[in-house]
N, C-alpha and C. Protein backbone atom coordinates (compact mmCIF):
# COMPACT_ATOMS: atom_id res chain seq x y z
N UNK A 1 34.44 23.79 -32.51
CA UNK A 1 34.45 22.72 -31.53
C UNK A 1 33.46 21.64 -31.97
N UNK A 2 34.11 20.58 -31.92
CA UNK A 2 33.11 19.38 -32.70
C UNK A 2 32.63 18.23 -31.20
N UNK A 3 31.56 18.51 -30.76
CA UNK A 3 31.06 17.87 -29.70
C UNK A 3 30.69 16.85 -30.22
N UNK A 4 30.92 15.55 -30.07
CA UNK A 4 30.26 14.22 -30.01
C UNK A 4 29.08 13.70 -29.13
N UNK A 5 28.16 13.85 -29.24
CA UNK A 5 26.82 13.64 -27.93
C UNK A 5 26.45 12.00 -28.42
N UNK A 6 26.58 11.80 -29.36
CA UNK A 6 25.95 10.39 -29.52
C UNK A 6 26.27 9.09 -28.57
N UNK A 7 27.16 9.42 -27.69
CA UNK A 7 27.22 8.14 -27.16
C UNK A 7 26.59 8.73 -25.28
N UNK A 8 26.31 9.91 -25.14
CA UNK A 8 24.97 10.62 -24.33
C UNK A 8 23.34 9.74 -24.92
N UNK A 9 23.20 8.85 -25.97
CA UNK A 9 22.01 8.66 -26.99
C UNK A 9 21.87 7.27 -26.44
N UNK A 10 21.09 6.86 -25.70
CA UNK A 10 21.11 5.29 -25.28
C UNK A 10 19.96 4.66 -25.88
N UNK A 11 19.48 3.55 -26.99
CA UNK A 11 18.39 2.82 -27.22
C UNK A 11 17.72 2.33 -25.86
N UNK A 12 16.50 1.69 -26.49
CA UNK A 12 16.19 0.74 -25.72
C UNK A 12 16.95 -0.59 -25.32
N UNK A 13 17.90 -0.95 -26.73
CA UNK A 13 18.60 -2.06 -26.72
C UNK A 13 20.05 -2.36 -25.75
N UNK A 14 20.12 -0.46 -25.45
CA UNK A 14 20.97 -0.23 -24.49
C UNK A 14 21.07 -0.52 -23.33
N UNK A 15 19.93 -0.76 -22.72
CA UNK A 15 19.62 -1.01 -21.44
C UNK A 15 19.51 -2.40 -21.05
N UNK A 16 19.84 -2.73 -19.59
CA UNK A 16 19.49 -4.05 -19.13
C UNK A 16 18.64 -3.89 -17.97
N UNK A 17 17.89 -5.07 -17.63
CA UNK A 17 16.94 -4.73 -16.26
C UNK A 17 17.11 -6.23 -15.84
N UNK A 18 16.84 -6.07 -14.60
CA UNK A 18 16.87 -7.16 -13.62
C UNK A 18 16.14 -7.38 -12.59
N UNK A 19 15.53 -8.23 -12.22
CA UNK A 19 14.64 -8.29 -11.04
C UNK A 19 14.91 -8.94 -10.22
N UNK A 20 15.10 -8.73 -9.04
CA UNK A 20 15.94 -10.10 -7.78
C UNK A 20 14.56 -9.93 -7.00
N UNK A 21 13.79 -10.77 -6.80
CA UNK A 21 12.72 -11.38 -5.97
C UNK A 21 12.96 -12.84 -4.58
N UNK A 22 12.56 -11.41 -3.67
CA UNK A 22 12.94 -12.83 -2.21
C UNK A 22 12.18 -13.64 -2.52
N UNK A 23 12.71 -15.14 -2.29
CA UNK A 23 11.37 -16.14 -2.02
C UNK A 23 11.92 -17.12 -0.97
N UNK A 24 11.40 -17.61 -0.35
CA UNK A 24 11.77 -18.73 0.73
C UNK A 24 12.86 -19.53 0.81
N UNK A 25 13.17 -19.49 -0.17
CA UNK A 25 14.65 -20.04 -0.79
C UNK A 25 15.57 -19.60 -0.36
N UNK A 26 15.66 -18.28 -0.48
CA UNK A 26 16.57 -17.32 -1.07
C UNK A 26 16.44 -15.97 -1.69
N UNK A 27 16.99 -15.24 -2.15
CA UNK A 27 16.55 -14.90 -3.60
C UNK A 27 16.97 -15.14 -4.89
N UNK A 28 15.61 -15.29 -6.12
CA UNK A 28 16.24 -15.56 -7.26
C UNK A 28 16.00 -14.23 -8.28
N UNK A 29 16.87 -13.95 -9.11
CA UNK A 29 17.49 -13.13 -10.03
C UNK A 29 17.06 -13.40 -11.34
N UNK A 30 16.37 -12.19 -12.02
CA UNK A 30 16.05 -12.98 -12.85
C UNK A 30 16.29 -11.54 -14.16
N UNK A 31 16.85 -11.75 -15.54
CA UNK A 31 17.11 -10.63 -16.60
C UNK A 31 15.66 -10.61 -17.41
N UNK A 32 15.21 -9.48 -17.35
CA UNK A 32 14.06 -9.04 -17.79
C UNK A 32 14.11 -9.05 -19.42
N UNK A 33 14.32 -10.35 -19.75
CA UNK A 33 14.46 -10.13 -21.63
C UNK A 33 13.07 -9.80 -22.35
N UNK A 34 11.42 -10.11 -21.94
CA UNK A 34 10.75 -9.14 -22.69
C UNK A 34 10.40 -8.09 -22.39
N UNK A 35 11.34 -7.48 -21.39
CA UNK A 35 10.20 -6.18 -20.76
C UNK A 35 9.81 -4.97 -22.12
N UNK A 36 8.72 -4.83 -22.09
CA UNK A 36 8.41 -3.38 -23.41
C UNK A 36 8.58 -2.35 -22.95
N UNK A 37 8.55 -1.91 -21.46
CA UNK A 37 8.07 -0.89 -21.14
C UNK A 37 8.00 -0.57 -19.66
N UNK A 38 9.32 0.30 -19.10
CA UNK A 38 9.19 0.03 -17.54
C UNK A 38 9.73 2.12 -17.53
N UNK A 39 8.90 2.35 -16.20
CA UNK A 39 8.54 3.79 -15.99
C UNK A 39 9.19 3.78 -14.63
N UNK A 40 9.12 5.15 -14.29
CA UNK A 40 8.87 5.74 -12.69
C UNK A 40 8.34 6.88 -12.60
N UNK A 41 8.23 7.24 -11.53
CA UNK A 41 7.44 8.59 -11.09
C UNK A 41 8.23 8.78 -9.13
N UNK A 42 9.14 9.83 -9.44
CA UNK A 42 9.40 9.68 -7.94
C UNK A 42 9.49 11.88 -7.36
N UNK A 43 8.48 11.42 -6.40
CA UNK A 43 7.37 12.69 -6.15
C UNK A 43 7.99 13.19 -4.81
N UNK A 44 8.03 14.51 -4.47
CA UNK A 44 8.08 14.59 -3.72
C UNK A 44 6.72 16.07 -3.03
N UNK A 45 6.60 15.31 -1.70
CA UNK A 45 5.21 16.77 -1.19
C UNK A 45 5.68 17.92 -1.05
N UNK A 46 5.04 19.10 -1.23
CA UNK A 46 5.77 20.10 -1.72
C UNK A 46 5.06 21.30 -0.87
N UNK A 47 5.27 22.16 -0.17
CA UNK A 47 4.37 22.92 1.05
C UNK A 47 4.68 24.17 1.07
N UNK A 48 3.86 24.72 0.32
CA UNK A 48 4.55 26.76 0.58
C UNK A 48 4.25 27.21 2.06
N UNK A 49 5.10 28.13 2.37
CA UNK A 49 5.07 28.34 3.80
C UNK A 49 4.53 29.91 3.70
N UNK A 50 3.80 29.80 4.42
CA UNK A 50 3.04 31.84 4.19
C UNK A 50 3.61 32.30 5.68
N UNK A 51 3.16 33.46 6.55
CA UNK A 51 3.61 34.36 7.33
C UNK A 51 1.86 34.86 7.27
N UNK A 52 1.47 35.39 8.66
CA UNK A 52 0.31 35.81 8.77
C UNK A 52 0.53 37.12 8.65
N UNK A 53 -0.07 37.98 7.52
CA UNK A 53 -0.41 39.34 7.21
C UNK A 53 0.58 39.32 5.97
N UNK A 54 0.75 38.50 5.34
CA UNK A 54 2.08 38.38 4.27
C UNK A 54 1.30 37.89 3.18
N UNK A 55 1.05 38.26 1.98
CA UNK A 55 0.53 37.36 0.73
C UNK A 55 1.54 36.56 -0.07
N UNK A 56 2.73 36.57 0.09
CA UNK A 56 3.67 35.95 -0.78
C UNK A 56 4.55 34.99 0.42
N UNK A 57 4.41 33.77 -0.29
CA UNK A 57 5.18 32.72 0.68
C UNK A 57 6.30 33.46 0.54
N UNK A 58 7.22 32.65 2.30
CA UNK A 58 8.42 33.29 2.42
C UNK A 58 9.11 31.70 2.45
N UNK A 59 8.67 30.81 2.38
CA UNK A 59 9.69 29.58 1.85
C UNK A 59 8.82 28.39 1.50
N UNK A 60 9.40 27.60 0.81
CA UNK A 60 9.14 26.15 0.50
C UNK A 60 9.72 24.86 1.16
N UNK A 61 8.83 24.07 1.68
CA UNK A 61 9.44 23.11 2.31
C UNK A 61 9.04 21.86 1.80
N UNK A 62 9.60 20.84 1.05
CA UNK A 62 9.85 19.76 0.29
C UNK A 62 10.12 18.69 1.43
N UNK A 63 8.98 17.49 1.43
CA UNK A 63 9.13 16.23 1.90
C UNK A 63 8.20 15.23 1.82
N UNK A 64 8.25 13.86 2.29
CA UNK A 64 7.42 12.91 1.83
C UNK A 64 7.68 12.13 0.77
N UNK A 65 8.43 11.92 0.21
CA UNK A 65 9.12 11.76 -0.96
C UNK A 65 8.84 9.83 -0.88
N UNK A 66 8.30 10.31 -2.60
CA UNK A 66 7.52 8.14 -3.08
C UNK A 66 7.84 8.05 -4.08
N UNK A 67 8.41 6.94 -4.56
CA UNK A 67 8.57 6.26 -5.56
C UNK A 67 8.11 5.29 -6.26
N UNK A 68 7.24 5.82 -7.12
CA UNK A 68 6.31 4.82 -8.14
C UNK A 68 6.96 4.05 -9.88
N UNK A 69 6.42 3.19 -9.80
CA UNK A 69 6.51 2.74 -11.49
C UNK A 69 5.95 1.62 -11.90
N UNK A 70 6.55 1.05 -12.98
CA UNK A 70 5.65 0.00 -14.05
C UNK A 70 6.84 -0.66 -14.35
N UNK A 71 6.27 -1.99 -14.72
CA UNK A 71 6.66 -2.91 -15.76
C UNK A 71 6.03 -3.45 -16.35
N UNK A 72 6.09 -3.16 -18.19
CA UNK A 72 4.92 -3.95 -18.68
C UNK A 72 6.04 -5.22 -19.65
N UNK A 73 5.57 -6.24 -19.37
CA UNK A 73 6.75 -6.90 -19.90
C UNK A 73 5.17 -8.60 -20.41
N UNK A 74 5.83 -9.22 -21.23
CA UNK A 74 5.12 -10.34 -21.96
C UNK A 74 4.96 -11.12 -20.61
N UNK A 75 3.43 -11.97 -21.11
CA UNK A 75 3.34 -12.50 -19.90
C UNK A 75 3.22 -13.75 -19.58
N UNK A 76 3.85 -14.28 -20.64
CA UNK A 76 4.77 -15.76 -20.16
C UNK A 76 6.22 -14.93 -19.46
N UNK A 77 6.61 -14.36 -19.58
CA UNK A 77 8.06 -14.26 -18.54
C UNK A 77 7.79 -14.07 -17.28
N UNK A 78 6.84 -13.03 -16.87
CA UNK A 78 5.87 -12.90 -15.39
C UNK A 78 5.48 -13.94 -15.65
N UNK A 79 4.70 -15.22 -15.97
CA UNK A 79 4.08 -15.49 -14.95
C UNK A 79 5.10 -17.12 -14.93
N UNK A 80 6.48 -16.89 -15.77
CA UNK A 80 7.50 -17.98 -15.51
C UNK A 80 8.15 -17.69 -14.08
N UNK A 81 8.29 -16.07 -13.93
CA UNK A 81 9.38 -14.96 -12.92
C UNK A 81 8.13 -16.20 -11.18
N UNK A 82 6.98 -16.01 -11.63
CA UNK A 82 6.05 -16.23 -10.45
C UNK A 82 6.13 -17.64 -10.42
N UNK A 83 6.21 -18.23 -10.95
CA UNK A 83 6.05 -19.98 -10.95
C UNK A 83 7.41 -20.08 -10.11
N UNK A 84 8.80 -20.04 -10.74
CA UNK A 84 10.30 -20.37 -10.36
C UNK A 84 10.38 -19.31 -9.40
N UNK A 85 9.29 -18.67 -8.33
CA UNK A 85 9.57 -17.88 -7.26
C UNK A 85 8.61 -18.46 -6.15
N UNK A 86 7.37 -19.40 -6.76
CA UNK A 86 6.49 -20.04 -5.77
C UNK A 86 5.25 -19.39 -5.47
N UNK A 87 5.35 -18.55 -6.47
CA UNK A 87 3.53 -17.43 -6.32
C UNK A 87 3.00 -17.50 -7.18
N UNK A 88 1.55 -17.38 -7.29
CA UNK A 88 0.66 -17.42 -8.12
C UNK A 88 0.52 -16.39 -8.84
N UNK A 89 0.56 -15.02 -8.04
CA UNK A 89 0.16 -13.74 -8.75
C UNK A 89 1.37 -12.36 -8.11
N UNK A 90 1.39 -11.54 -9.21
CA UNK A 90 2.42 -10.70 -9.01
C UNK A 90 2.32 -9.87 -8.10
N UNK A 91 1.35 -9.31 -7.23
CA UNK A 91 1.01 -9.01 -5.97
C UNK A 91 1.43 -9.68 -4.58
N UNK A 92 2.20 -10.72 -4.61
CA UNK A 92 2.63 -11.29 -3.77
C UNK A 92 3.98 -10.95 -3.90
N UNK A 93 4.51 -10.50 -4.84
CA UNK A 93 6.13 -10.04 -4.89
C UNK A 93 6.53 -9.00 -4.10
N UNK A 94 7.23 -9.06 -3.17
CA UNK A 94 7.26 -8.04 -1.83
C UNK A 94 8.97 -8.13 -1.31
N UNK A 95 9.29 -6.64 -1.43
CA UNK A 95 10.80 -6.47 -1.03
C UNK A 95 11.84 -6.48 -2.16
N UNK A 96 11.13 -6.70 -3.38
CA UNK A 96 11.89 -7.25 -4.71
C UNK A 96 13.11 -6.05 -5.19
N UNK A 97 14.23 -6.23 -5.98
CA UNK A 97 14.82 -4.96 -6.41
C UNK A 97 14.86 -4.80 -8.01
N UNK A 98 14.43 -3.98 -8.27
CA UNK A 98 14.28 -3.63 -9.81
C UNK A 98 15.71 -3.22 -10.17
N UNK A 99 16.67 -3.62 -10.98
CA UNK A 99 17.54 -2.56 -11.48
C UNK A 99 17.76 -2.37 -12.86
N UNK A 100 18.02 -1.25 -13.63
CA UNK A 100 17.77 -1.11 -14.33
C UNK A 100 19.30 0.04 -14.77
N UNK A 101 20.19 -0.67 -15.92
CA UNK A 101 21.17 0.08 -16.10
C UNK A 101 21.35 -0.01 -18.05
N UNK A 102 22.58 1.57 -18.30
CA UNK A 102 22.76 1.11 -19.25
C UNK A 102 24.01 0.48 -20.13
N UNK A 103 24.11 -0.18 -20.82
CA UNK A 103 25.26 -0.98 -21.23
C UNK A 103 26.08 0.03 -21.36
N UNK A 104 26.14 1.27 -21.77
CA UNK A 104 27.59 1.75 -21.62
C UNK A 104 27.11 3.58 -21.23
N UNK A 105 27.78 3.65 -20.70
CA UNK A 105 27.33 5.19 -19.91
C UNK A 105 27.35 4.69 -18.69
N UNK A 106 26.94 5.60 -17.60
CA UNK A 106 27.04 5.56 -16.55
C UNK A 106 25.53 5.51 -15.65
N UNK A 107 24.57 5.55 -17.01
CA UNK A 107 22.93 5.38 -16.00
C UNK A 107 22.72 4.60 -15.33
N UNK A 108 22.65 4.39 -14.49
CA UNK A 108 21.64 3.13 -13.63
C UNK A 108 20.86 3.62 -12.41
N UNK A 109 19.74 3.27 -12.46
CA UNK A 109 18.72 3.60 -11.14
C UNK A 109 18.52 2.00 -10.41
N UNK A 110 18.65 1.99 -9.64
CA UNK A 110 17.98 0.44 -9.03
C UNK A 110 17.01 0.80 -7.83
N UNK A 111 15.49 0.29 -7.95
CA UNK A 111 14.54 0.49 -6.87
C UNK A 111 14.15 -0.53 -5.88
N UNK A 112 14.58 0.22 -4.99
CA UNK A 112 14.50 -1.34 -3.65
C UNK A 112 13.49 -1.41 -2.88
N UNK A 113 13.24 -2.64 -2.14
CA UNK A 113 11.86 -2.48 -1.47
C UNK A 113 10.63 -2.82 -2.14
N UNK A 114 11.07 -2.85 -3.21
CA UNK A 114 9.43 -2.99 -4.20
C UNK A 114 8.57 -4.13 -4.00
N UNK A 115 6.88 -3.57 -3.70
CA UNK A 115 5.89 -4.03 -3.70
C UNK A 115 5.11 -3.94 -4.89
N UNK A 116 5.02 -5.25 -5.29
CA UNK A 116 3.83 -4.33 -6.94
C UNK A 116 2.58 -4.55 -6.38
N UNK A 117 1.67 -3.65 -6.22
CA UNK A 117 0.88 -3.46 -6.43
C UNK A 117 -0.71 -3.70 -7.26
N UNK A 118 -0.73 -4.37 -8.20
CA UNK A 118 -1.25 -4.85 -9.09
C UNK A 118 -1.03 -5.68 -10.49
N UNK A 119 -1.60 -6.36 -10.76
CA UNK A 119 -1.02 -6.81 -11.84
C UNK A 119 -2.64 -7.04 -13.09
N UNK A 120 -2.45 -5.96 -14.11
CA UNK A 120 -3.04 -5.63 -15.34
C UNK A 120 -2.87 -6.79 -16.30
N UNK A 121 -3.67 -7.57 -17.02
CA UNK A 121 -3.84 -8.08 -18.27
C UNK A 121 -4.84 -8.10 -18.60
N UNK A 122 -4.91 -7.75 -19.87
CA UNK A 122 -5.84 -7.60 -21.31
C UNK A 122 -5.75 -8.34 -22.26
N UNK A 123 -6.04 -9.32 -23.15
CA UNK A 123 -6.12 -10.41 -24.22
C UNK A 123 -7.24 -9.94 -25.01
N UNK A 124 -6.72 -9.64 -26.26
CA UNK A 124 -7.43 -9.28 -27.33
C UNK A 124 -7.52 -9.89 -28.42
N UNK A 125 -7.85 -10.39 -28.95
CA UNK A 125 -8.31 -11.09 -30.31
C UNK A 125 -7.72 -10.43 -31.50
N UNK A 126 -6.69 -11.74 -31.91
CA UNK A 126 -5.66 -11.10 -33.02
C UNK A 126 -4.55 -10.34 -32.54
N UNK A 127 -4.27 -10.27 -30.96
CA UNK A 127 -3.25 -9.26 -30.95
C UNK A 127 -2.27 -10.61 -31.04
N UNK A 128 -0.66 -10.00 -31.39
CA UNK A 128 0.48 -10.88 -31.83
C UNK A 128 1.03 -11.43 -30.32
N UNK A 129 0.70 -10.67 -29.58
CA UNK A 129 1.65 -10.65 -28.33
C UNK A 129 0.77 -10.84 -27.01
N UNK A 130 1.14 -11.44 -25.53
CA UNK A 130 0.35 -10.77 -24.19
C UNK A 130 1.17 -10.17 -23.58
N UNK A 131 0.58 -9.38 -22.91
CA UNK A 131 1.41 -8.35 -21.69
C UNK A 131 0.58 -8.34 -20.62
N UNK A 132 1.65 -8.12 -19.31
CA UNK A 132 1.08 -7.96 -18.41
C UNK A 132 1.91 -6.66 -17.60
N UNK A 133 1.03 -5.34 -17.46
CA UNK A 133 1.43 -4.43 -16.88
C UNK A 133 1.76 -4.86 -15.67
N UNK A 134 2.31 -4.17 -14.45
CA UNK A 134 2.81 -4.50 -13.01
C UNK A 134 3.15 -3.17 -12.55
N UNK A 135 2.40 -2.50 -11.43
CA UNK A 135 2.82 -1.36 -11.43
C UNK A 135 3.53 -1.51 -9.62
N UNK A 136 3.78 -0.64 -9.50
CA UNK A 136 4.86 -0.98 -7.70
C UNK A 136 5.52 0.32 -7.36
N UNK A 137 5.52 0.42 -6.26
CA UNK A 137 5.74 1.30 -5.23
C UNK A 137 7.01 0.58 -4.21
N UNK A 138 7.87 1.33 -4.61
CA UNK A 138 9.26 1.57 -3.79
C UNK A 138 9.70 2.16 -2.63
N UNK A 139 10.36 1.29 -1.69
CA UNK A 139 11.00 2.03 -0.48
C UNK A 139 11.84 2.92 -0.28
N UNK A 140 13.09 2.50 -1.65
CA UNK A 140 13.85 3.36 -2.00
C UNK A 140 14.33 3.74 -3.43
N UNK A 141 15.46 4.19 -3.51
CA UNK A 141 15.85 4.68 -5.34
C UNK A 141 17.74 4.91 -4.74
N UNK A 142 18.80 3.95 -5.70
CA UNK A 142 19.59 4.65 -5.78
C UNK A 142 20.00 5.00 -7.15
């Protein structure tokens, strides 16, 4: 049996991302062409249940459930995304939707609700490139 998995194999180049940010306007839409580097982390609280006179839990109960991540992307495109949205700093981006799919397969996650949380830059002497990390916390995930 000759299984083909390679097209299961997605690059980076595979993927597209998008950011739709409300602004007073409207919202504007915008394709994430330098992003380097975008994450998640989606957690959920996790609670063993004991029985009094019992040493071994008799169940697990799972809830609370958050959705975290990043975008570290060059930071002329943030801080173009913030100018053509009417904000100064990426902490003001509130309700935004991240999506993030891949050109051929069937992946896509899109995170809604997003608040970022902070916004990271570092400038170093001699480096080729700037970045600006952005990390954010989500309402939802589909």
């Amino acid at each position: 049996m000759n299984n083909n998995y390679s097209k299961l194999i997605l690059t980076a180049a595979d993927y597209k991302c998008v950011l739709s940010v409300p602004t007073q306007s409207g919202v504007k839409t915008f394709n994430l062409v330098t992003l380097q580097e975008v994450g998640w982390r989606i957690k959920r609280d996790i609670e063993t249940i004991y029985q009094v006179g019992i040493n071994t839990p008799y169940g697990i109960q799972s809830h609370n459930v958050s959705y975290e991540g990043y975008a570290l992307l060059q930071a002329g495109e943030l801080l173009s995304i913030l100018a053509l949205s009417g904000l100064s700093e990426t902490t003001q981006i509130q309700g935004a939707v991240l999506a993030i799919a891949g050109a051929v397969g069937g992946f896509s996650r899109s995170f809604g609700g997003i608040n970022f949380s902070a916004e990271e830059f570092t400038l170093r002497a001699r480096d080729k490139d700037s970045k600006i990390n952005a990390p954010f916390v989500a309402a939802s995930v589909t």
